[in-house]
N, C-alpha and C. Protein backbone atom coordinates (compact mmCIF):
# COMPACT_ATOMS: atom_id res chain seq x y z
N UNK A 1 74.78 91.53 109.90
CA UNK A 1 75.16 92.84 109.42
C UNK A 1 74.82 93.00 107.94
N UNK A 2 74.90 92.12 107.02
CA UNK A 2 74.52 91.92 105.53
C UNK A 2 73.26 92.21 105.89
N UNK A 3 72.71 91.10 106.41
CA UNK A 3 71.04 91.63 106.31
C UNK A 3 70.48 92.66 106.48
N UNK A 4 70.84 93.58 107.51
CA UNK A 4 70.68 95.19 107.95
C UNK A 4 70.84 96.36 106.59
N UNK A 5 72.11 95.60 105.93
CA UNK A 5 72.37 96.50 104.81
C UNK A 5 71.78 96.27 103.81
N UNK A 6 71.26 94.86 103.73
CA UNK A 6 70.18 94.85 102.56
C UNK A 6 68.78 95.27 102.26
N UNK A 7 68.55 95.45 103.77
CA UNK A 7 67.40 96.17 104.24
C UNK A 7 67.48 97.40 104.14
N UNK A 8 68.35 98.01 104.57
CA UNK A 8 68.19 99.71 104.32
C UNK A 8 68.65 99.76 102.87
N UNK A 9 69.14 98.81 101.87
CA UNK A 9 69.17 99.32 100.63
C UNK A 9 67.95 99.25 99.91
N UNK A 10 67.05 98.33 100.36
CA UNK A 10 66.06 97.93 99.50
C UNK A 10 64.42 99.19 100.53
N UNK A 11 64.54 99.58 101.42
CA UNK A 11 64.07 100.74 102.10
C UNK A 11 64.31 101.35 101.22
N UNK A 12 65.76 101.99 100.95
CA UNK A 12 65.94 103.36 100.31
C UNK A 12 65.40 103.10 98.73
N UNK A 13 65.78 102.16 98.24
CA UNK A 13 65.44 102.18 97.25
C UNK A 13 63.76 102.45 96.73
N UNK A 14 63.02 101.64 97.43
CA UNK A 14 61.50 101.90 97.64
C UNK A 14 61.47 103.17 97.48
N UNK A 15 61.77 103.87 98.58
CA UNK A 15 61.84 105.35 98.81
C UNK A 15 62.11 105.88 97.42
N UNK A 16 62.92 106.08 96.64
CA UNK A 16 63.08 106.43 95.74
C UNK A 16 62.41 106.65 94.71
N UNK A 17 62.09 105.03 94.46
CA UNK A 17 61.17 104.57 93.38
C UNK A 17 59.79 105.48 93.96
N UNK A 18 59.44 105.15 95.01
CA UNK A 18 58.38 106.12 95.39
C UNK A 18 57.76 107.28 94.96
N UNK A 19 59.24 107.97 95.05
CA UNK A 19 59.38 109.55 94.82
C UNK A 19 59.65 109.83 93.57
N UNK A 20 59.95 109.07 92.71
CA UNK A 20 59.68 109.03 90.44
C UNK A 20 57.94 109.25 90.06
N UNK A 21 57.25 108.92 91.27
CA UNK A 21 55.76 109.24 90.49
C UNK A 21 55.08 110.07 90.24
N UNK A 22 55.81 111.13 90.92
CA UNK A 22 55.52 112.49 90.77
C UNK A 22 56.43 112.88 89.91
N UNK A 23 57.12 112.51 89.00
CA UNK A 23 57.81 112.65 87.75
C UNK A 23 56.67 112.83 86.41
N UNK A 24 56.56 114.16 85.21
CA UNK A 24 56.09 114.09 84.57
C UNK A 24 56.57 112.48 83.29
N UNK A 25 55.58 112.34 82.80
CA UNK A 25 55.77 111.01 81.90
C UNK A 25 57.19 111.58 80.47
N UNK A 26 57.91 110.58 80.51
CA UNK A 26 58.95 110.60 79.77
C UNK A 26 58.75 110.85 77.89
N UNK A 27 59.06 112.45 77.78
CA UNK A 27 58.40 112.81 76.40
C UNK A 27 57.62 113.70 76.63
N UNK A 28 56.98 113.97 77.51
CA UNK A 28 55.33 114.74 78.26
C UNK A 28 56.24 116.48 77.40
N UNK A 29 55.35 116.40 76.30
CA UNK A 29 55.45 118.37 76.17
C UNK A 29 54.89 119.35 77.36
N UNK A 30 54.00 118.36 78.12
CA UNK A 30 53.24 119.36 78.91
C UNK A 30 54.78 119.53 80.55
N UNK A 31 55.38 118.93 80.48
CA UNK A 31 56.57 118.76 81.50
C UNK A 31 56.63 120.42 82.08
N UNK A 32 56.80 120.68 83.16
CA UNK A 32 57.69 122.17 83.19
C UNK A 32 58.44 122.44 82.64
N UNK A 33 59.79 121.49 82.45
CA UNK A 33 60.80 122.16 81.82
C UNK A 33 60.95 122.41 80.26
N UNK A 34 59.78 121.60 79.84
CA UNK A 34 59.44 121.50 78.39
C UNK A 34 58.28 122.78 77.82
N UNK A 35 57.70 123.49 79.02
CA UNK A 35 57.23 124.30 78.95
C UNK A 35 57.59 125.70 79.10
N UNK A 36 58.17 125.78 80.24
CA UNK A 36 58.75 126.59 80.76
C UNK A 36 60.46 127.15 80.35
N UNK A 37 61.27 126.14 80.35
CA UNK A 37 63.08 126.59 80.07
C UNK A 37 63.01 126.32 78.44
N UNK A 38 62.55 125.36 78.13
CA UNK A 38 62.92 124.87 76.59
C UNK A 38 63.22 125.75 75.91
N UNK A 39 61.80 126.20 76.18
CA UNK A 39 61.25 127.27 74.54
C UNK A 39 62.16 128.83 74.87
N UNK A 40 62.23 129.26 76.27
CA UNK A 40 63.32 130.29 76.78
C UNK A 40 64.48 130.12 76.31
N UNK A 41 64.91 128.81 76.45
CA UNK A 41 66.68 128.86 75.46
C UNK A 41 66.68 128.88 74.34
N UNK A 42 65.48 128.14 73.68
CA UNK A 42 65.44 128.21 72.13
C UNK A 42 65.36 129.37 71.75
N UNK A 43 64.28 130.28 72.03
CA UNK A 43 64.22 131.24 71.63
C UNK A 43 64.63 132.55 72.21
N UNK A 44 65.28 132.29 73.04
CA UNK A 44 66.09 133.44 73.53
C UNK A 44 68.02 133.40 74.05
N UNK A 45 68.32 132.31 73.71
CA UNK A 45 70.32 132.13 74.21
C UNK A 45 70.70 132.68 73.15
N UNK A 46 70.77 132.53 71.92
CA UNK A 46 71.55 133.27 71.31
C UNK A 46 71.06 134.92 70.97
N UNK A 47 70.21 135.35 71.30
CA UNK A 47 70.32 136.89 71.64
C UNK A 47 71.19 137.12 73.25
N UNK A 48 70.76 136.76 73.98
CA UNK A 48 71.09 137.16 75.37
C UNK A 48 72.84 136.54 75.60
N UNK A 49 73.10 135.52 75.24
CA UNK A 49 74.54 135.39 75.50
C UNK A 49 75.63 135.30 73.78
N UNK A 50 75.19 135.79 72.99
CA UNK A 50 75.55 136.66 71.91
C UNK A 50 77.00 134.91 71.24
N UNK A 51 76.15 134.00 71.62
CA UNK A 51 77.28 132.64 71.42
C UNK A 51 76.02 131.96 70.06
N UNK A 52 76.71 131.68 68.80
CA UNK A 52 76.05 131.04 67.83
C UNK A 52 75.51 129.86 68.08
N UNK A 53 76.15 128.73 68.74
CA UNK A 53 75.74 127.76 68.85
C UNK A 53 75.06 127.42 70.08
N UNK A 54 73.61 126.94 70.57
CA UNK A 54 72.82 126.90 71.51
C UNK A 54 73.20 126.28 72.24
N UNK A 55 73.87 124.94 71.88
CA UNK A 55 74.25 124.08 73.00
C UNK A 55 75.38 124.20 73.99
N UNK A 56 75.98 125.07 73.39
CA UNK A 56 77.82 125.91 73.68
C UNK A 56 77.06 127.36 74.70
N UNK A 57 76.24 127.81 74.05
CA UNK A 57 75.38 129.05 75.00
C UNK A 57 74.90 128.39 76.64
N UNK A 58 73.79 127.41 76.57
CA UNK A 58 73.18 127.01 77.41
C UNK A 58 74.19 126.31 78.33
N UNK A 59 75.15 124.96 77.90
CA UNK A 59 76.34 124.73 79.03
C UNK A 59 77.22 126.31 79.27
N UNK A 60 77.44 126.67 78.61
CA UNK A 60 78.41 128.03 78.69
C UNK A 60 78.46 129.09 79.65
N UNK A 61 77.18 129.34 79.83
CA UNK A 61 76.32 130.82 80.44
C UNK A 61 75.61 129.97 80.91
N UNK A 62 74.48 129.39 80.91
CA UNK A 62 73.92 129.80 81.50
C UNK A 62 74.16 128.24 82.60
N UNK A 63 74.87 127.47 82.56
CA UNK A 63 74.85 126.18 83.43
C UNK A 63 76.69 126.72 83.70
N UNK A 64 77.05 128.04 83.29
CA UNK A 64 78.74 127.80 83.33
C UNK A 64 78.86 127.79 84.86
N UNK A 65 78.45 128.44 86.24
CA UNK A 65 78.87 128.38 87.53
C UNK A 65 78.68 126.93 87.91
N UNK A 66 77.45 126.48 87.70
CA UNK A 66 76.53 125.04 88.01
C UNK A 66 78.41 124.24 87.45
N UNK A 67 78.31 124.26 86.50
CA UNK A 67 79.66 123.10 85.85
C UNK A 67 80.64 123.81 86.72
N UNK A 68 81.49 124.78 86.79
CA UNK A 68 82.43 125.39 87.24
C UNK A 68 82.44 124.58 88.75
N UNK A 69 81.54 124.72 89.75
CA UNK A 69 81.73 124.47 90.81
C UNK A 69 81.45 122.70 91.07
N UNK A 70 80.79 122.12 89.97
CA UNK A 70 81.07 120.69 90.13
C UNK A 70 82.29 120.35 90.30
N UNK A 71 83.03 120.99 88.78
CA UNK A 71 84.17 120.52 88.71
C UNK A 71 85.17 120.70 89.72
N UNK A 72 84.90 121.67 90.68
CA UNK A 72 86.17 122.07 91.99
C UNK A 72 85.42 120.57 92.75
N UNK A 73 84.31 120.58 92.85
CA UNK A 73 83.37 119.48 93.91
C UNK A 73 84.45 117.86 93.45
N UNK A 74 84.27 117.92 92.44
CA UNK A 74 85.56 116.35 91.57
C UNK A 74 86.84 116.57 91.87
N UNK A 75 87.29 117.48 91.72
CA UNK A 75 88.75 118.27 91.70
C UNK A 75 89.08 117.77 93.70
N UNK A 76 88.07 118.50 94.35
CA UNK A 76 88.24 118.05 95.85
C UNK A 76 88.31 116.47 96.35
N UNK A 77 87.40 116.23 95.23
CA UNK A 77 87.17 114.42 95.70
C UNK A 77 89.22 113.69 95.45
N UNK A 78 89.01 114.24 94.43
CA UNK A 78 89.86 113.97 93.74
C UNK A 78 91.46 113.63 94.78
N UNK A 79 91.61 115.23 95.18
CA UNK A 79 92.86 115.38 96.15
C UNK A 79 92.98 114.67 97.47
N UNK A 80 91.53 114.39 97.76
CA UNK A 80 90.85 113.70 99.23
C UNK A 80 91.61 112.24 98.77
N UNK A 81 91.17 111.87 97.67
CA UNK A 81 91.50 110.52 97.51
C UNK A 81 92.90 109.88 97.49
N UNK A 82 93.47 111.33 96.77
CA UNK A 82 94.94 110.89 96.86
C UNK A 82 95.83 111.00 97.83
N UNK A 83 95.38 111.77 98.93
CA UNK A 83 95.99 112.43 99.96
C UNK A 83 95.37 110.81 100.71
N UNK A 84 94.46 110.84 100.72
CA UNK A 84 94.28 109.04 101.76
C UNK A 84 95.13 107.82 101.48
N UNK A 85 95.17 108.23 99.96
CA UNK A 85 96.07 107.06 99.34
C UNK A 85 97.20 106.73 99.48
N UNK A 86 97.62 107.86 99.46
CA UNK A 86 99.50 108.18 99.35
C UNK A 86 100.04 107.12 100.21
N UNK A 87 101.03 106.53 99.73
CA UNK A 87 102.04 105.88 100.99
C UNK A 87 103.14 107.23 100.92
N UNK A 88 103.49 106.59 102.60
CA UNK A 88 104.72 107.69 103.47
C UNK A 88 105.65 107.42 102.68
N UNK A 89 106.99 108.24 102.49
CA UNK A 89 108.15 107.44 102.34
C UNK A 89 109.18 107.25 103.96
N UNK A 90 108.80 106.33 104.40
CA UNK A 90 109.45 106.25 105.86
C UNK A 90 110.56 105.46 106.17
């Protein structure tokens, strides 16, 4: 049974590693998102969400649902865990 699981870890893992090579190179200006979102928040969050500081804009607005609904996603783990945990009082 170990062996089975070491096998599908080291499968998946392959798999993975696999799928990083189609990753632009680490630093790459030419990246999409270095092309494409960067220069959009730089030069456009603090007009459009009217917040001084960029980094407070960009988590704020424009990643605020993205964070909002993680945090219920943790919040759920969360209650799951304790609700399994709980002892009865019997």
């Amino acid at each position: 049974m170990k062996a089975l699981a070491l096998v599908a870890t080291l499968v998946t893992g392959a798999i993975l590693l696999y799928g990083t090579m189609d990753f632009p190179a680490f630093g790459d200006p030419n990246a999409p998102a270095a092309v494409h979102l960067s220069n959009n928040y730089i030069e456009q969050a603090v007009a459009e969400t009217h917040v001084p500081n960029l980094v407070t804009a960009v988590l704020g607005d424009y990643r605020g649902y993205d964070t909002m609904f993680e945090t219920v996603v943790i919040y759920c783990a969360g209650l799951a865990v304790v609700s399994v945990l709980r002892r009865s009082k019997s």
